[in-house]
Structures are given as C-alpha cells and as structure tokens.
Protein backbone atom coordinates (compact mmCIF):
# COMPACT_ATOMS: atom_id res chain seq x y z
CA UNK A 1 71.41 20.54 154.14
CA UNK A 2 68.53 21.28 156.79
CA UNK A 3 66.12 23.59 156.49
CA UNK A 4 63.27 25.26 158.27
CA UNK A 5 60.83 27.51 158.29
CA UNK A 6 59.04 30.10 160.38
CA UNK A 7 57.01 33.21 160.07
CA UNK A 8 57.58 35.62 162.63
CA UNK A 9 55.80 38.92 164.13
CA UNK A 10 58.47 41.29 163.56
CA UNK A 11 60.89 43.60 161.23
CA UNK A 12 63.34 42.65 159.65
CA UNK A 13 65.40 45.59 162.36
CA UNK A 14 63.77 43.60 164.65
CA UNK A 15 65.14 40.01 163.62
CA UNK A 16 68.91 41.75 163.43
CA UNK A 17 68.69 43.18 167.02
CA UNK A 18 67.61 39.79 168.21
CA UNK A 19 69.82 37.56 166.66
CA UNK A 20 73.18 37.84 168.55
CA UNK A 21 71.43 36.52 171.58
CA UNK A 22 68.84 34.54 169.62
CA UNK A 23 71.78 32.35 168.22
CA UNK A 24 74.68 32.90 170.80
CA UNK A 25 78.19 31.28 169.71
CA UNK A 26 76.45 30.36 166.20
CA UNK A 27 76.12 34.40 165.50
CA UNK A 28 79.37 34.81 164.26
CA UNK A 29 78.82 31.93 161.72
CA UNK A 30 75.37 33.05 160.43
CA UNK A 31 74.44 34.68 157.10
CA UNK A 32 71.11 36.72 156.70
CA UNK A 33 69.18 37.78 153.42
CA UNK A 34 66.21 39.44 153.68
CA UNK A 35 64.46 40.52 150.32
CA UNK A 36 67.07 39.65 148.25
CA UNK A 37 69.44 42.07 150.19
CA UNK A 38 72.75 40.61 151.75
CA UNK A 39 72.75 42.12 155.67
CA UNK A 40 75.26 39.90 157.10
CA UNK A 41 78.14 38.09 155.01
CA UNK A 42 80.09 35.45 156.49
CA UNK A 43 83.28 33.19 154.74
CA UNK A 44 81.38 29.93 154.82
CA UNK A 45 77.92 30.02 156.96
CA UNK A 46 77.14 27.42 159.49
CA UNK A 47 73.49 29.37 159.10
CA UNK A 48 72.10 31.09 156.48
CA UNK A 49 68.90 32.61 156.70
CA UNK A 50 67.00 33.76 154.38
CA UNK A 51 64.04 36.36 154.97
CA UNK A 52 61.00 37.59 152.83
CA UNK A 53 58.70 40.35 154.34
CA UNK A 54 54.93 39.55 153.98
CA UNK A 55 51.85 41.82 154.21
CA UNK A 56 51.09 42.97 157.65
CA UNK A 57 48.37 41.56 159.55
CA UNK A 58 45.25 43.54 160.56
CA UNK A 59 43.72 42.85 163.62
CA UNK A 60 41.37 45.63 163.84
CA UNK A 61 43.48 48.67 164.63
CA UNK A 62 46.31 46.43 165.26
CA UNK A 63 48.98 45.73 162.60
CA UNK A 64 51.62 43.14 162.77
CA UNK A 65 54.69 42.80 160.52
CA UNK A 66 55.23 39.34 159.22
CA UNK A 67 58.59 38.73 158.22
CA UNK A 68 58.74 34.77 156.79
CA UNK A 69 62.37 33.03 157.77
CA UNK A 70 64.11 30.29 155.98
CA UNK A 71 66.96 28.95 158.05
CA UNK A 72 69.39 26.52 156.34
CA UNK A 73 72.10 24.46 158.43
CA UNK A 74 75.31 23.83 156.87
CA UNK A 75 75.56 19.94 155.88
CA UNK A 76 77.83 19.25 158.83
CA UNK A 77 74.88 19.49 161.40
CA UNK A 78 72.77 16.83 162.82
CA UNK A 79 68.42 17.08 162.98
CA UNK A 80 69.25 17.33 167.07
CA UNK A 81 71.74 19.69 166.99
CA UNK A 82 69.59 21.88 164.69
CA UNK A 83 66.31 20.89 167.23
CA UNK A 84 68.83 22.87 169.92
CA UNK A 85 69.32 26.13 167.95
CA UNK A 86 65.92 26.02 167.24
CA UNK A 87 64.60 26.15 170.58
CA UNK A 88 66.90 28.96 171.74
CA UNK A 89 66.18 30.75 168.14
CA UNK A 90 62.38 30.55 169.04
CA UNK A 91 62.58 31.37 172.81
CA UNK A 92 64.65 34.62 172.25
CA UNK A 93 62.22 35.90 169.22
CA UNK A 94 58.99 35.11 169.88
CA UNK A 95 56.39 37.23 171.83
CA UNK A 96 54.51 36.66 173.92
CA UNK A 97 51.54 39.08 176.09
CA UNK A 98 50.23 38.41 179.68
C-alpha cells in the first residue's frame, strides 16, 4: 500500500467540496476520515484518506486552518500512477495569492 502525506490550508468542508474535481473518475472510489469520523464510505476504496485537523496558524490577524491528509492507495496502484493523482489532487486544492 502507498501512502502520502500533506498538510493543507483548509477545512475539512473545504477538502469535501474540492474533492470531486480534485480526484475526478477516482471520486467515486475514495474513502475519507477526518477525526476519527467516517464522511464518505465506499465498498472497497481505491483511496482512502485519512484527515486530522491541526491548530490554526496565526499570522498576525490572519488565521489559517490546517487540516493534515493521509492518502493511502489501494495495493493495486503503481508509484506513477499515484505521482498522477497527486498532481491533479494538489493543483485543484492548493492556494495560491497574486
């Protein structure tokens, strides 16, 4: 099984109203657990992730959720074919200012 790990800027409301476009075709497949709570059940995950809210960080005034994500592929997938959902995964949740 492959795992891997980010920590992410955002809510855990945020993470579920990204995901169908985050992951695409693999949404349908995908378990998520976020502080011990079940939020999506699937018969036999391609993807589970697993998610842990952190303290938020202060920047000044500023406060930013931090939501850390553990996403494990089923034992089926390949490091490339993981590197592929990855790169959509981080393109369609992380932010970015400018």
């Amino acid at each position: 099984m492959l795992q891997f790990e980010r920590k992410m800027g955002c809510t855990t409301a945020d993470l579920l109203r990204w995901l169908p476009e985050a992951l695409g075709e693999l949404y349908p497949h995908t378990s998520l657990f976020v502080d011990g709570q079940l939020l999506r059940d699937v018969h036999n995950p391609r993807l589970q992730i697993f998610g842990s809210s952190q303290p938020k960080r202060k920047i000044a005034l500023l406060e930013i959720p931090v939501l850390e994500v553990n996403l494990r592929f089923s034992e089926d997938w390949t490091e490339s074919d993981c590197q592929s959902v990855l790169n959509r995964f981080d393109l369609y949740t992380r932010r970015g200012g400018g």
